[in-house]
N, C-alpha and C. Protein backbone atom coordinates (compact mmCIF):
# COMPACT_ATOMS: atom_id res chain seq x y z
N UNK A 1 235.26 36.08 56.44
CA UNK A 1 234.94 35.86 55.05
C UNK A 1 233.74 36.74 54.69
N UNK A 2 233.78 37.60 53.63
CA UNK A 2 232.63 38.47 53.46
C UNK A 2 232.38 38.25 51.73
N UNK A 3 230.76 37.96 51.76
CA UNK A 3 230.20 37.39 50.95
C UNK A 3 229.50 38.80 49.94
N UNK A 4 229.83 38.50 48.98
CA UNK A 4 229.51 39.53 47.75
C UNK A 4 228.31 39.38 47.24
N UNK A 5 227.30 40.28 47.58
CA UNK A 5 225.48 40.11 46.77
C UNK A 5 225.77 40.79 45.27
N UNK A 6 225.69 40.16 44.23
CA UNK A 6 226.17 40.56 43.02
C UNK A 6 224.36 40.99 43.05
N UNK A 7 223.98 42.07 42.21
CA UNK A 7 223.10 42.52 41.84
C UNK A 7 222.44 42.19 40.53
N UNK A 8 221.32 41.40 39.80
CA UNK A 8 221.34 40.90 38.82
C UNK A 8 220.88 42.08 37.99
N UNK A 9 220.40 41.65 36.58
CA UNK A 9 220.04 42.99 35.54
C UNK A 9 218.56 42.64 35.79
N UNK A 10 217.52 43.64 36.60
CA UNK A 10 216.40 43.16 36.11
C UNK A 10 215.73 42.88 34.68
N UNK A 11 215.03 42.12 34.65
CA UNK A 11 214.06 41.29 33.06
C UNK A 11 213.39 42.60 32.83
N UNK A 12 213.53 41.77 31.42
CA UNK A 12 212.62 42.88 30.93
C UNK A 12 211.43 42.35 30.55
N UNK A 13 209.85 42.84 30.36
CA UNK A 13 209.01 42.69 30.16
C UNK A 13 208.78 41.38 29.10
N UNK A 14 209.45 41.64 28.34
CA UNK A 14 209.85 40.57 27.43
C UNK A 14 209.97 38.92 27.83
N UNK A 15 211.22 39.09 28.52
CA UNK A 15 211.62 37.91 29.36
C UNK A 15 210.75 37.79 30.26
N UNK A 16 210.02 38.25 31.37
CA UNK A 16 209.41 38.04 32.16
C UNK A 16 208.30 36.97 31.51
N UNK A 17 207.26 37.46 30.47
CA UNK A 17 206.66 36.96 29.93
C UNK A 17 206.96 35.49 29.18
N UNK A 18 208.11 35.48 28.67
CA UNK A 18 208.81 34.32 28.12
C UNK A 18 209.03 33.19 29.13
N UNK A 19 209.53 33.72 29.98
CA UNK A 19 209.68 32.93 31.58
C UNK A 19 208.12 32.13 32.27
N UNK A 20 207.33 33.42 32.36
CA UNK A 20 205.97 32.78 32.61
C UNK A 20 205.17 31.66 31.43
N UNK A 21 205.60 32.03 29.89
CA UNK A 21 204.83 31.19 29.31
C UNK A 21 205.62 30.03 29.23
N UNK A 22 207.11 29.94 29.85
CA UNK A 22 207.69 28.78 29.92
C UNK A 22 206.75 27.75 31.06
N UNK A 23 206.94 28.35 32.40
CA UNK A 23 206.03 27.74 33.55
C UNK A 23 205.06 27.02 33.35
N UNK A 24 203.80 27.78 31.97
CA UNK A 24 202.99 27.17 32.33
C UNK A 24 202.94 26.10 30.82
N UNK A 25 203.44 26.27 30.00
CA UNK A 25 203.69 25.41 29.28
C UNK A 25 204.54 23.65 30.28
N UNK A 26 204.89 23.80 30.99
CA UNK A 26 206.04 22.74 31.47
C UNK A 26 204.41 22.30 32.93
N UNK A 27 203.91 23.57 32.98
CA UNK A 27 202.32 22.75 33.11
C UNK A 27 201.26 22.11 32.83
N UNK A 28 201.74 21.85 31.21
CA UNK A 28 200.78 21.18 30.39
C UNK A 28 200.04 22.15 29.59
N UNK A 29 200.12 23.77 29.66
CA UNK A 29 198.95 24.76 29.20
C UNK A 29 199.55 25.04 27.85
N UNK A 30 198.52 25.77 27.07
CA UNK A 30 199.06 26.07 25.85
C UNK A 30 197.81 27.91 25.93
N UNK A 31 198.88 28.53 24.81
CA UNK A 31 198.18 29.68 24.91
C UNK A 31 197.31 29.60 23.88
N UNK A 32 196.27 30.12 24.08
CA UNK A 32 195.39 30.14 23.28
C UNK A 32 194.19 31.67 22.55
N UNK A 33 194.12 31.93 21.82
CA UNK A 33 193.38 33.73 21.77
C UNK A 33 192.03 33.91 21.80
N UNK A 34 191.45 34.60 21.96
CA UNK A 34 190.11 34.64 21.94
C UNK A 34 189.64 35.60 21.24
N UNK A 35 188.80 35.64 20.19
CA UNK A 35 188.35 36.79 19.94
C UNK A 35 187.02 37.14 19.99
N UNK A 36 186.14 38.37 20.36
CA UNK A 36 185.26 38.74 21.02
C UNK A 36 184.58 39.84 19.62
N UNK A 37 183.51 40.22 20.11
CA UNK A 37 183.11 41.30 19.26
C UNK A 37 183.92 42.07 20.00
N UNK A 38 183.74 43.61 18.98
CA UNK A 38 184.12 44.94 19.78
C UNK A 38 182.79 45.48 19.80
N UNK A 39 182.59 45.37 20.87
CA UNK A 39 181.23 46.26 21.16
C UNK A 39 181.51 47.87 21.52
N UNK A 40 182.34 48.21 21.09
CA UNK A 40 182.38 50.26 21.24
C UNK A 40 182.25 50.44 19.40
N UNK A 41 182.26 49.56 18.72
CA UNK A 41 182.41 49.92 17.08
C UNK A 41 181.02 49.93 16.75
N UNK A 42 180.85 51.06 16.40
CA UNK A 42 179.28 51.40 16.02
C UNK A 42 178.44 50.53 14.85
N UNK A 43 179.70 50.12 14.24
CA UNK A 43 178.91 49.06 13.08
C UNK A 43 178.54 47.84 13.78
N UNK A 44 179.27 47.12 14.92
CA UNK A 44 178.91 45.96 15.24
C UNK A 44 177.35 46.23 16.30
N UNK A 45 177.53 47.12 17.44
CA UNK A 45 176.66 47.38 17.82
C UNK A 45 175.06 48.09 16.71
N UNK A 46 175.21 48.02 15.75
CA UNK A 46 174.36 47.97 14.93
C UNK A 46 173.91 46.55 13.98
N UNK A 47 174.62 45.95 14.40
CA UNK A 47 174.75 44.44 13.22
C UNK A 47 173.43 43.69 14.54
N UNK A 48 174.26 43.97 16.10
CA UNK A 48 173.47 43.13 17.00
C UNK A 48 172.08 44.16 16.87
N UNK A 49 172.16 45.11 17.21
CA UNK A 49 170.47 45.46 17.22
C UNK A 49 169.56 45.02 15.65
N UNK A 50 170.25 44.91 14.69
CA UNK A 50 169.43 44.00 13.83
C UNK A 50 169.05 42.87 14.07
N UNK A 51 170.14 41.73 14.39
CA UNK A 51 169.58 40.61 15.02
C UNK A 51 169.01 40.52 15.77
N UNK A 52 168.86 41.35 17.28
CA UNK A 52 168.29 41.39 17.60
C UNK A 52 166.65 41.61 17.66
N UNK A 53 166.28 42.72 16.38
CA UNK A 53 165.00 42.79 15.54
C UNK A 53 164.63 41.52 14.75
N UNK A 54 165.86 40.80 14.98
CA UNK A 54 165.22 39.27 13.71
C UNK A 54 164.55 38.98 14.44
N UNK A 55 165.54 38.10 15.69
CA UNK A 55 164.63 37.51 16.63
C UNK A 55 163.65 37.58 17.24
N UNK A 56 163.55 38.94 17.90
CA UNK A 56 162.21 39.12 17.90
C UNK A 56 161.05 39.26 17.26
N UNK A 57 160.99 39.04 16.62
CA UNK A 57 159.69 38.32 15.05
C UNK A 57 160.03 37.00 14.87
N UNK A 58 161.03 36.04 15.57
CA UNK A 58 160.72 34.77 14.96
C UNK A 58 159.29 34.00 15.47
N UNK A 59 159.03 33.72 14.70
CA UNK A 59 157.58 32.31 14.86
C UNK A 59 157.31 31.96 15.85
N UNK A 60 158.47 31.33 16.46
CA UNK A 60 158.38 30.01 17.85
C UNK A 60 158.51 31.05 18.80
N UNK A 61 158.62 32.40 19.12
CA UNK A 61 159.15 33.09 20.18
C UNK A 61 157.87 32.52 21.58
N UNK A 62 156.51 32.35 21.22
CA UNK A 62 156.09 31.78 22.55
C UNK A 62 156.35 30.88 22.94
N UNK A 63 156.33 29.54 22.28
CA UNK A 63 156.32 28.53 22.66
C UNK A 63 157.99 28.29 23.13
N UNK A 64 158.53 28.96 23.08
CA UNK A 64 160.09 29.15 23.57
C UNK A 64 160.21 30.01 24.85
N UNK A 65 159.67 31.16 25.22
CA UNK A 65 159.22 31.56 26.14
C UNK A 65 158.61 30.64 27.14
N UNK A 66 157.50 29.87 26.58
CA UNK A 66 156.53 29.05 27.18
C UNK A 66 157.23 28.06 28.22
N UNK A 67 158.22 27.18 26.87
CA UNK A 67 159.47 26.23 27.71
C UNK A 67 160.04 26.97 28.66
N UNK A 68 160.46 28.09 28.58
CA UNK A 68 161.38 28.70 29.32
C UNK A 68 160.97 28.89 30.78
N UNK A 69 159.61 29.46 30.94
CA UNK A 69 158.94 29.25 31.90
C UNK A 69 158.37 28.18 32.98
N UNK A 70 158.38 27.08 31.89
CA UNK A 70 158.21 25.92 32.66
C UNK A 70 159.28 25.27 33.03
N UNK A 71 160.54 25.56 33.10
CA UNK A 71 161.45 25.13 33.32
C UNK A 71 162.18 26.00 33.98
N UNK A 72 162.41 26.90 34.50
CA UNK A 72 162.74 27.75 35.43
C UNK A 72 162.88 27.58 36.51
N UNK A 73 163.60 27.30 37.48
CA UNK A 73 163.60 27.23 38.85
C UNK A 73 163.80 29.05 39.72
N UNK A 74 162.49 28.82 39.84
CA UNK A 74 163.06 30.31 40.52
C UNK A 74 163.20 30.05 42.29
N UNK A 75 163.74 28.86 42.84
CA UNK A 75 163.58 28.85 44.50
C UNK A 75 164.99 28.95 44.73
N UNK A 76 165.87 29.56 44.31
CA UNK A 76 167.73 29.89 44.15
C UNK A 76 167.05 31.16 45.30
C-alpha cells in the first residue's frame, strides 16, 4: 500500500497572520496599537527640546532634585 504526501498551497502572509491572531485571541489577547512619537521628524524633536527648556526653569526643580536624592538607592 503506498501512501500519497499531497503537498499543501503554502499561506500567504495574510493568512499566516489571520491564523496567529486567531491563536492568540482563543488566548484571551486582544490586539491593541500603540502610538509613539516619531522622533526622526524634525518638528517633534523640536516640540521636545522646548519642553524640555520649560522644565528646566520650573520653580520646584531643587526641591525635586532634593527628593530625588534622598530617595535614591544607589547600593544596586
Amino acid at each position: 500500500m503506498r501512501t500519497t504526501s499531497r503537498k499543501t498551497k503554502p499561506k500567504t502572509p495574510q493568512q499566516r497572520m489571520q491564523a496567529r491572531r486567531a491563536r492568540l485571541r482563543a488566548q484571551g489577547m486582544r490586539p491593541v496599537q500603540h502610538w509613539v512619537p516619531d522622533l526622526r521628524d524634525p518638528r517633534v524633536r523640536a516640540d521636545l527640546r522646548r519642553q524640555g527648556r520649560l522644565l528646566a526653569r520650573h520653580p520646584e526643580n531643587a526641591a525635586i532634585d532634593a527628593w530625588i536624592e534622598a530617595v535614591y538607592d544607589a547600593s544596586d
